[in-house]
Protein backbone atom coordinates (compact mmCIF):
# COMPACT_ATOMS: atom_id res chain seq x y z
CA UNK A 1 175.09 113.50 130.20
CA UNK A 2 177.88 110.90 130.88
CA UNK A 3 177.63 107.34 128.62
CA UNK A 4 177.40 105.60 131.73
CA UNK A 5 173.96 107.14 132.23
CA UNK A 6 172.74 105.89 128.92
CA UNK A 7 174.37 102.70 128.81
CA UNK A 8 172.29 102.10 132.42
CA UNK A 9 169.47 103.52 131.33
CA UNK A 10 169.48 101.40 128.01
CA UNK A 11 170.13 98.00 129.69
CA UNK A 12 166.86 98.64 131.94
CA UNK A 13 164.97 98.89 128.51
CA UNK A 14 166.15 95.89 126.93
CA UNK A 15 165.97 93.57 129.69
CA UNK A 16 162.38 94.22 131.16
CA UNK A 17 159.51 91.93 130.62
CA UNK A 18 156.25 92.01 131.45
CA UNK A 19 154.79 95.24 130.47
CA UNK A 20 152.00 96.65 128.37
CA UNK A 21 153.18 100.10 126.43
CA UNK A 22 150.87 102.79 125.60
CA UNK A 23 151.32 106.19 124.19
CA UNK A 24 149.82 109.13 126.78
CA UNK A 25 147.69 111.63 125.56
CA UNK A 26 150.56 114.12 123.99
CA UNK A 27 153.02 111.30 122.55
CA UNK A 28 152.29 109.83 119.82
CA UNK A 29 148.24 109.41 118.85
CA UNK A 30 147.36 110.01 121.87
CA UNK A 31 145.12 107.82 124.04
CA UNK A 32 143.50 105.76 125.80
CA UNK A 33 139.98 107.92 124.65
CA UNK A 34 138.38 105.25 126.24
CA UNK A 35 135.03 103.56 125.19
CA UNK A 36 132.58 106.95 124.83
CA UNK A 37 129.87 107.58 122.84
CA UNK A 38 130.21 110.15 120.21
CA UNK A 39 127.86 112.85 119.42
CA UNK A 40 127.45 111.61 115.94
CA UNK A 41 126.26 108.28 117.30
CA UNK A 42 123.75 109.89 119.82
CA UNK A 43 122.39 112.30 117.26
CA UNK A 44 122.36 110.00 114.52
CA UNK A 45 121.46 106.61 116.20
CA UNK A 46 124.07 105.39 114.02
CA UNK A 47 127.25 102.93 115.24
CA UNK A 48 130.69 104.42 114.06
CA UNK A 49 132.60 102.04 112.42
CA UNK A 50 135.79 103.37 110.68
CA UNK A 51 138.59 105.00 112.64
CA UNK A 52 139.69 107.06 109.64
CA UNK A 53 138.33 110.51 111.35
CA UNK A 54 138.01 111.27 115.09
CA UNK A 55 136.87 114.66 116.14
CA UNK A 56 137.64 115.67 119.81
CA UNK A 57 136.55 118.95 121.16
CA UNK A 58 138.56 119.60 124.95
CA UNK A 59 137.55 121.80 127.04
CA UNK A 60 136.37 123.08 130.64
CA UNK A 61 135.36 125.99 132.55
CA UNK A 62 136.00 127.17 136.34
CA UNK A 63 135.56 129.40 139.04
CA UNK A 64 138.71 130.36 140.68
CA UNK A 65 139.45 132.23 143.77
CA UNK A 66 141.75 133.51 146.02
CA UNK A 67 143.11 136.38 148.81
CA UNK A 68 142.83 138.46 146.08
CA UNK A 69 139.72 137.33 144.93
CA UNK A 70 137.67 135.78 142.23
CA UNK A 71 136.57 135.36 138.83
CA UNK A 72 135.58 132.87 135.76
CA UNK A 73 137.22 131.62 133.12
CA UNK A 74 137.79 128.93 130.37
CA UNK A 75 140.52 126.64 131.64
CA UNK A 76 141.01 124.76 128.02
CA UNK A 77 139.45 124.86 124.66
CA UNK A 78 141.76 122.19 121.88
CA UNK A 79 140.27 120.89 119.01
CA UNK A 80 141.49 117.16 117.81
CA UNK A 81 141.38 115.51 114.84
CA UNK A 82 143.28 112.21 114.15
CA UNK A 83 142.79 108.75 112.92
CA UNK A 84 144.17 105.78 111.03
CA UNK A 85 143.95 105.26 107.44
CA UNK A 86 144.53 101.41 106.41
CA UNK A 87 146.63 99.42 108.73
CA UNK A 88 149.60 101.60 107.72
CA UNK A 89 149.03 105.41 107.78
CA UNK A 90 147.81 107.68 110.47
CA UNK A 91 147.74 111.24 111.21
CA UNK A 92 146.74 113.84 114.41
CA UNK A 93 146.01 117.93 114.77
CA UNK A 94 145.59 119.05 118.15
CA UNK A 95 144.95 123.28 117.84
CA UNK A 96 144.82 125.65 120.70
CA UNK A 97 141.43 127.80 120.05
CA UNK A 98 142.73 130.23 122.35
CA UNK A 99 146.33 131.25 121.21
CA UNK A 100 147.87 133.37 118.79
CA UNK A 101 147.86 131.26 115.07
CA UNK A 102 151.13 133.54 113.98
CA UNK A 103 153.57 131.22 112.72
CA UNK A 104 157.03 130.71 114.90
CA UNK A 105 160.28 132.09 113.70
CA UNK A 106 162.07 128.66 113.01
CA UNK A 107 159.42 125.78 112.42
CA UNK A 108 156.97 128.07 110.20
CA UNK A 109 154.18 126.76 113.24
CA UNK A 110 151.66 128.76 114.45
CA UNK A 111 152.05 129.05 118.83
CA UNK A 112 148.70 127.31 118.96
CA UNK A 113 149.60 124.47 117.00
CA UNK A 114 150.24 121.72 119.72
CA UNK A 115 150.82 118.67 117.70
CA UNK A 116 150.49 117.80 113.91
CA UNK A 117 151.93 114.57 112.82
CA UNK A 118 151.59 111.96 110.18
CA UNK A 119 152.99 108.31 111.19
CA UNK A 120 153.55 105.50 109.23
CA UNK A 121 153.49 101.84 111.12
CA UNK A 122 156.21 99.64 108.93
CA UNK A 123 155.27 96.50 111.00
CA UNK A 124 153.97 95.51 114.52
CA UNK A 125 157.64 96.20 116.25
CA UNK A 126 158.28 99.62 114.23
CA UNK A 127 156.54 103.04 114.17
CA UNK A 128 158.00 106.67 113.00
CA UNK A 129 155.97 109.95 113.10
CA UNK A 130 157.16 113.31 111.81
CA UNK A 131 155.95 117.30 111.86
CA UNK A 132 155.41 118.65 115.15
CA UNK A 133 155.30 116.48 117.63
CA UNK A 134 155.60 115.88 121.47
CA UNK A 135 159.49 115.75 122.76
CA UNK A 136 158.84 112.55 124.64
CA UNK A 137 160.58 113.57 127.84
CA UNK A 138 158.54 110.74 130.32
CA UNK A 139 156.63 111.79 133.36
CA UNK A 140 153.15 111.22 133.75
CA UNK A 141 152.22 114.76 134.57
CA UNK A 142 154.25 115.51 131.53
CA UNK A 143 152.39 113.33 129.37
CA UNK A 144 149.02 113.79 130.25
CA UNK A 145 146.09 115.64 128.31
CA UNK A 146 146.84 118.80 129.63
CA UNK A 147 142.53 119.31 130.19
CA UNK A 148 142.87 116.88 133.08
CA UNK A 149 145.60 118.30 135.06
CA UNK A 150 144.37 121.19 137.29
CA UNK A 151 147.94 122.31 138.52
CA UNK A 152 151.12 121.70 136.60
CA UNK A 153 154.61 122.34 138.54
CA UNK A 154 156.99 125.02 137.82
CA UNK A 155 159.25 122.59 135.85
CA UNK A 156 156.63 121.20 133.23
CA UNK A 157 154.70 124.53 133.02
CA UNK A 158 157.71 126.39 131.53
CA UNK A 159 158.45 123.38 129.47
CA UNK A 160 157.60 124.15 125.62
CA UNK A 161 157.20 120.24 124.97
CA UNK A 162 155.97 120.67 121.22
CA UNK A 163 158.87 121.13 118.48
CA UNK A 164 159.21 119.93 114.48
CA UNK A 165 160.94 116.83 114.52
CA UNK A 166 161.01 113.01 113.96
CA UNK A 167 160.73 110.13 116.37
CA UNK A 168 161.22 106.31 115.59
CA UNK A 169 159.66 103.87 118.23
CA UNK A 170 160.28 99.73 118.41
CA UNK A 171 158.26 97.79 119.86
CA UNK A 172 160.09 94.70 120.52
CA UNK A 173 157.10 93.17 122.10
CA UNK A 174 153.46 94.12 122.94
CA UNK A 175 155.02 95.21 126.50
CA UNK A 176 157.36 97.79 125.52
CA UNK A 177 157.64 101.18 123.44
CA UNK A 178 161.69 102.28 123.31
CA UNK A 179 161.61 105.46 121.49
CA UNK A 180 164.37 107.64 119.70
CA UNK A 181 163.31 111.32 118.80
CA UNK A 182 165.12 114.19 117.25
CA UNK A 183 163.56 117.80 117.21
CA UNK A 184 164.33 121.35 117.59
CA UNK A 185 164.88 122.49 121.04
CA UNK A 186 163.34 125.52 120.69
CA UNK A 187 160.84 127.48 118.52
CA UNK A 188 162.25 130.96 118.15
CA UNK A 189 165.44 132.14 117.54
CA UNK A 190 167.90 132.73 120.60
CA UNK A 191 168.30 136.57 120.18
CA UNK A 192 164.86 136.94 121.22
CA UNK A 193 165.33 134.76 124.13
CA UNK A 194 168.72 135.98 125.13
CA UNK A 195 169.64 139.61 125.74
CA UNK A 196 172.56 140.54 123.03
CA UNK A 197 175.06 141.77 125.93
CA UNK A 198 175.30 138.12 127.19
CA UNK A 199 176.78 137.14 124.03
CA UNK A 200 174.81 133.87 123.53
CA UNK A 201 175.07 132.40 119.86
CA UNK A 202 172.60 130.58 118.39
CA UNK A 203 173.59 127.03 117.62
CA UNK A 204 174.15 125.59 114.20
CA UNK A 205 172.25 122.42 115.19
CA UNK A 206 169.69 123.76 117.97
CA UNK A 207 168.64 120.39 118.57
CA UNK A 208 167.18 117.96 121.43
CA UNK A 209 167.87 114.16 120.99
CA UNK A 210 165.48 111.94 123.72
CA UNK A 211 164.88 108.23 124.62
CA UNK A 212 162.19 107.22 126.12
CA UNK A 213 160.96 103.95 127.31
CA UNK A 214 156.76 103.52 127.74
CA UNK A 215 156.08 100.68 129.56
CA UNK A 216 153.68 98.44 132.19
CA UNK A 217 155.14 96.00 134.10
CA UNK A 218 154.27 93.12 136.50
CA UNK A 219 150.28 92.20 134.14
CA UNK A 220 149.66 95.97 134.50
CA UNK A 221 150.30 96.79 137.88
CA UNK A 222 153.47 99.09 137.45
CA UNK A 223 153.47 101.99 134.67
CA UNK A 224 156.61 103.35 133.08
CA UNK A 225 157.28 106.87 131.44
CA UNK A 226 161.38 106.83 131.81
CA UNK A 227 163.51 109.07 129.23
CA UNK A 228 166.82 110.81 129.22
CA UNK A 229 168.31 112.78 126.66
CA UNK A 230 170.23 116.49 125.80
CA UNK A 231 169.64 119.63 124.53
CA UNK A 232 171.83 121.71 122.25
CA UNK A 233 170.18 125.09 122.50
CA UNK A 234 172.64 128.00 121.95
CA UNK A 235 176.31 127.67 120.67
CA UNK A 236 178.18 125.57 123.92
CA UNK A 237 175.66 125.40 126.06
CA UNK A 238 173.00 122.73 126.61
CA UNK A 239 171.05 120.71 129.44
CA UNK A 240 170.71 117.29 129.80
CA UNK A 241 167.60 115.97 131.47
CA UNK A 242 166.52 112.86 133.25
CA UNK A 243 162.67 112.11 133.79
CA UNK A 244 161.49 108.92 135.91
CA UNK A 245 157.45 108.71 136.14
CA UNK A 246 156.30 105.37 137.77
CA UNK A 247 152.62 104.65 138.14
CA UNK A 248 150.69 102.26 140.38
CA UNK A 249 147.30 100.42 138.47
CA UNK A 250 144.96 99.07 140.81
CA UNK A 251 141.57 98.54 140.65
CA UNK A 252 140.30 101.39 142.37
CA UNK A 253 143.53 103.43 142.55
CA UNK A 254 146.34 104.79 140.86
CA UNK A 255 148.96 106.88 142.15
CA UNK A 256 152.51 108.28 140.07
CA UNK A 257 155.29 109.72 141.36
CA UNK A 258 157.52 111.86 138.69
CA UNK A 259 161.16 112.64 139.25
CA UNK A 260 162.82 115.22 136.85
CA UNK A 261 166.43 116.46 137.33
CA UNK A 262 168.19 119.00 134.33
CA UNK A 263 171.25 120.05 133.96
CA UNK A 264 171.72 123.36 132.07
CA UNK A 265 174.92 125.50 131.45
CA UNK A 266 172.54 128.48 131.41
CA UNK A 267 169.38 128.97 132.81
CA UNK A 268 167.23 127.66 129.68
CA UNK A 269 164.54 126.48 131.37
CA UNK A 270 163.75 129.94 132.86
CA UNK A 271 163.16 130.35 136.31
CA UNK A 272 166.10 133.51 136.89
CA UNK A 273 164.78 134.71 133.85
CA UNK A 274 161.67 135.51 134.56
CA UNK A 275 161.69 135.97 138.53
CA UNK A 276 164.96 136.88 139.84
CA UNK A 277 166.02 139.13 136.46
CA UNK A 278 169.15 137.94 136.42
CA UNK A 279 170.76 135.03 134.00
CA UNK A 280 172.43 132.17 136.17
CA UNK A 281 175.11 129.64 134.85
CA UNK A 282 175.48 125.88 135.75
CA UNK A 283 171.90 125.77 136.72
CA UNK A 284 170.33 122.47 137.90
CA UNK A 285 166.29 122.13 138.26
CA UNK A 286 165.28 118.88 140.50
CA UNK A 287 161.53 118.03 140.64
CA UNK A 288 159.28 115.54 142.30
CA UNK A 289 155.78 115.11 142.18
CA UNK A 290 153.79 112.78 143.33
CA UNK A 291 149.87 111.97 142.79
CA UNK A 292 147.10 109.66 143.42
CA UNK A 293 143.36 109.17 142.13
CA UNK A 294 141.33 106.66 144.44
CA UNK A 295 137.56 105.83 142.90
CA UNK A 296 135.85 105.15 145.97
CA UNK A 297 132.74 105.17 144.28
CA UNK A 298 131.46 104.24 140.46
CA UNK A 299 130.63 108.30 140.07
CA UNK A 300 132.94 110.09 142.28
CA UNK A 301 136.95 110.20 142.26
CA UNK A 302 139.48 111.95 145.12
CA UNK A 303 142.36 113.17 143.76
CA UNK A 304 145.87 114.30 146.01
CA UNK A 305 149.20 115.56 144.88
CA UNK A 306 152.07 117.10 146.08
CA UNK A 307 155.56 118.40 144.63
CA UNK A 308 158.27 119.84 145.64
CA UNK A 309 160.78 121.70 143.33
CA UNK A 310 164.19 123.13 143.88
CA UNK A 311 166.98 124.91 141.78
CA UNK A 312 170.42 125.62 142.78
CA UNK A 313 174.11 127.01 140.61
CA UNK A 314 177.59 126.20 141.40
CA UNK A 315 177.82 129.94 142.84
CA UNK A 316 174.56 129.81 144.69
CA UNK A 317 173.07 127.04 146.52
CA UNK A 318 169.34 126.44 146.99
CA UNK A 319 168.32 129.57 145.16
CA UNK A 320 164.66 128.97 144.64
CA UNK A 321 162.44 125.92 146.58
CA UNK A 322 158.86 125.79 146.04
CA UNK A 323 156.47 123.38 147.50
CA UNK A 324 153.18 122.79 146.47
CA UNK A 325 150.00 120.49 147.90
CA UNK A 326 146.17 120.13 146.13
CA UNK A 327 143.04 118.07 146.42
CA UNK A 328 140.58 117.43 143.92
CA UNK A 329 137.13 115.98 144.38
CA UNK A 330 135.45 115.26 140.89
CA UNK A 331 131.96 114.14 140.34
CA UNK A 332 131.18 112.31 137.00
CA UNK A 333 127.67 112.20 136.78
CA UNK A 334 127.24 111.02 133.02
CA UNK A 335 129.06 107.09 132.37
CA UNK A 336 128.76 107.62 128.10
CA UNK A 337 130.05 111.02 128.20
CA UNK A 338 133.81 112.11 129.14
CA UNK A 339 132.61 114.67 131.84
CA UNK A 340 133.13 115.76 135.46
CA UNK A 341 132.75 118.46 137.24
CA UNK A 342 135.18 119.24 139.86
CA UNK A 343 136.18 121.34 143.55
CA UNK A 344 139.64 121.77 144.36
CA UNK A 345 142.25 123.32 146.95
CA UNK A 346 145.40 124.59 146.70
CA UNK A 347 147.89 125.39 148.89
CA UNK A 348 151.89 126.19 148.06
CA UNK A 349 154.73 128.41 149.08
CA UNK A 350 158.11 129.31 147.26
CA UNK A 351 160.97 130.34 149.03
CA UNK A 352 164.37 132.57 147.53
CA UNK A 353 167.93 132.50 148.65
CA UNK A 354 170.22 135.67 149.07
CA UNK A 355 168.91 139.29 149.79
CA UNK A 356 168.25 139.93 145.79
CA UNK A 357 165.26 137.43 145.51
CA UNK A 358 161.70 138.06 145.54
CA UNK A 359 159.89 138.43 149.34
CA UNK A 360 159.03 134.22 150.37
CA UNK A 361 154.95 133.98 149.75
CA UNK A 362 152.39 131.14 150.60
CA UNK A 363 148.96 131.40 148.40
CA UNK A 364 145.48 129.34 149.22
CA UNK A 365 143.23 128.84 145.96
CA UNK A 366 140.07 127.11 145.27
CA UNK A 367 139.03 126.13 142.00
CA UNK A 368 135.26 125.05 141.18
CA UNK A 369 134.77 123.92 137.59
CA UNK A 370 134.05 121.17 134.48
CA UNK A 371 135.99 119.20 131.83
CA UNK A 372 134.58 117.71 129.21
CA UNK A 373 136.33 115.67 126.33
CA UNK A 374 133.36 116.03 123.48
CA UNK A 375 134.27 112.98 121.33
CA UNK A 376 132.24 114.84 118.39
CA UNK A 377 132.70 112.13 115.88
C-alpha cells in the first residue's frame, strides 16, 4: 500500500470529532452485551455485582432448506468467559465447542480457540492486549458476533481473522479508538498451504500490521469501523487491504454498508484455490455489502442485506462475480433474555470468466431457526 494511502487515512483519524468508540463483539472485550439478566441472578434471586467473571454461552439452532433439500443443524455453539479485574487488568476466552482443539503449527493454538487475550488499561487514553486476538481489519459484518450474522460473504468467510499477536489502542478522547496491531498472518506453515512446485517460501517475518479507527460520529448517529494495513505472508509476496464499514444509528433503524478491497500478489485469500484449482497472481478481491435492521415493533425486527463481490488478475479480468440478497424476520419474544427466533431467505448467484471456470449457478435457501446469547453468569 502506497504512504499516500496511510498518510490520508491517518489525517481522517486525527482530525474527527464527535464520536463515541466502542469495541464490536470480536475486537477487543467484546461488547455491547447489553443490559440482560443472567441465569445466576434468575436462579439465585441474587444481583451480580462484580465484573471480575462473565460467563456467555452462544449458540442457535436452524432448519435449513433448499433445491436439494433439507435438514437440522446447530448453527453456533462458543463458550465466553471474560471480565475485568481492578480498574487495570482484564482478560477474555471465546472457544469453539464444535472444532478440532489440536493445536496449530505456528501459534501452539488449538483451531477452536477464537480469542484469548489478557489487556492491561495504562490510563483512560491507552489500552494494549496480547495472545490471540482479533486482526482488527474494520467492517461491521467483520466485526460482529459471528451468532448474529446468518450469511457472511465470500470475502469475510474465508478470512481467518484470529492470529497471536499484540495490539495497542489510544483513545485520545471518549469519541475515538485508533488502534495499531501486529500479528501473524497466518496459522500454519505455508508448505501446507502452497503446493511445493510453485516454489512459495515461507517468510521470515509472516506478519500482518493493521490500523484501525472505531468510531461514532455526529452524537451517535454515524458509526465507524475504518482500517488499512498489509500482509507479509510468504517470502515477496503480500496483500494489502482496505476496509470502510459505516453505520447509520437511529432510533428504530440501523443500516451499514462495508467496502473491502485487497490487493494480493498471489491468491492468499483463496478463491482460485479452492474453486477454479488453479493459483492466480496479482489478484485483487473488491467487496460491498450493505445491511439494514428496522424495529418496527418493540418484539419484532426486519432485517435486509445485499453484497456483491468481484475478483479480477492483471491476466484475467472479472474472473469470478458473485451477488448475493437475504431477508430476515426475527421475533424476540423474551425482553430479559438475549433470544430470537428467526425465518430467512436467500437468494444469490456467482458467475466465472473464461471456458475453465465452474458452470454460473443461482441457489434459493430458507433458513428457520434461534439464537440465544445465555449470559450464564
Amino acid at each position: 500500500m502506497s504512504q499516500k494511502y496511510l498518510i490520508a487515512i491517518t489525517a481522517t483519524l486525527l482530525f474527527s470529532a464527535s464520536a463515541l468508540a466502542q469495541n464490536g463483539a470480536n475486537a477487543g472485550m467484546g461488547g455491547p452485551d447489553g443490559d440482560y439478566a443472567s441465569l445466576y441472578e434468575l436462579v439465585s434471586g441474587h444481583e451480580k455485582k462484580c465484573e471480575s467473571f462473565n460467563v456467555f454461552l452462544n449458540t442457535g439452532g436452524s432448519f435449513n432448506a433448499d433445491e436439494n433439500g433439507g435438514a437440522f443443524s446447530g448453527r453456533d455453539l462458543r463458550l465466553e468467559i471474560k471480565g475485568n479485574l481492578g480498574d487495570h487488568l482484564g482478560y477474555r476466552l471465546r472457544y469453539q465447542l464444535t472444532k478440532s482443539s489440536m493445536p496449530l503449527p505456528l501459534d501452539k493454538y488449538p483451531t477452536a480457540l477464537d480469542i484469548f487475550i489478557v489487556s492491561w488499561k495504562f490510563n483512560e487514553h491507552f489500552t494494549a492486549q496480547a495472545g490471540k486476538i482479533f486482526q482488527a481489519w474494520g467492517g461491521f459484518e467483520y466485526d460482529a458476533n459471528p451468532i448474529y450474522i446468518y450469511k457472511f460473504t465470500d470475502f469475510t468467510g474465508a478470512t481467518d481473522p484470529f492470529t497471536a499477536g499484540a495490539a495497542l489502542s489510544w483513545f485520545p478522547n471518549q469519541n475515538h479508538e485508533i488502534q495499531f496491531s501486529v500479528t501473524d498472518t497466518h496459522t500454519v506453515p505455508v508448505d501446507m498451504r502452497y503446493p511445493a512446485a510453485l516454489g512459495v517460501e515461507a517468510a521470515k517475518l509472516p506478519l500482518t500490521y493493521v490500523l484501525n479507527w472505531n468510531g461514532t460520529l455526529f452524537n451517535g448517529l454515524v458509526s465507524t469501523r475504518w482500517a488499512a494495513g498489509t500482509m507479509v505472508f510468504a517470502q515477496g509476496e503480500r496483500a494489502d487491504r482496505i476496509t470502510l464499514g459505516t453505520r447509520l444509528n437511529l432510533p428504530k433503524l440501523t443500516w451499514y454498508t462495508d467496502l473491502i478491497g485487497s490487493w494480493e500478489t498471489i491468491d492468499y485469500t483463496g478463491y482460485g484455490l479452492s474453486e477454479l484449482g488453479t493459483l492466480e497472481k496479482n489478484v485483487r478481491y473488491f467487496t460491498g455489502v450493505t445491511k439494514a435492521d428496522w424495529r418496527f415493533a418493540p418484539m419484532w425486527n426486519l432485517g435486509l442485506q445485499a453484497s456483491l463481490e468481484w475478483m479480477d488478475s492483471r491476466t484475467t479480468p472479472d474472473i469470478r462475480k458473485r451477488w448475493g440478497a437475504l431477508a430476515a424476520i426475527e421475533f424476540y419474544p423474551d425482553p430479559s433474555q438475549d433470544f430470537r427466533m428467526f425465518l430467512t431467505g436467500y437468494l444469490d448467484g456467482c458467475r466465472w470468466q473464461g471456458q475453465n471456470g465452474p458452470e454460473p449457478w443461482i441457489r434459493k435457501s430458507v433458513e428457520l431457526g434461534f439464537i440465544y446469547r445465555i449470559k450464564a453468569f
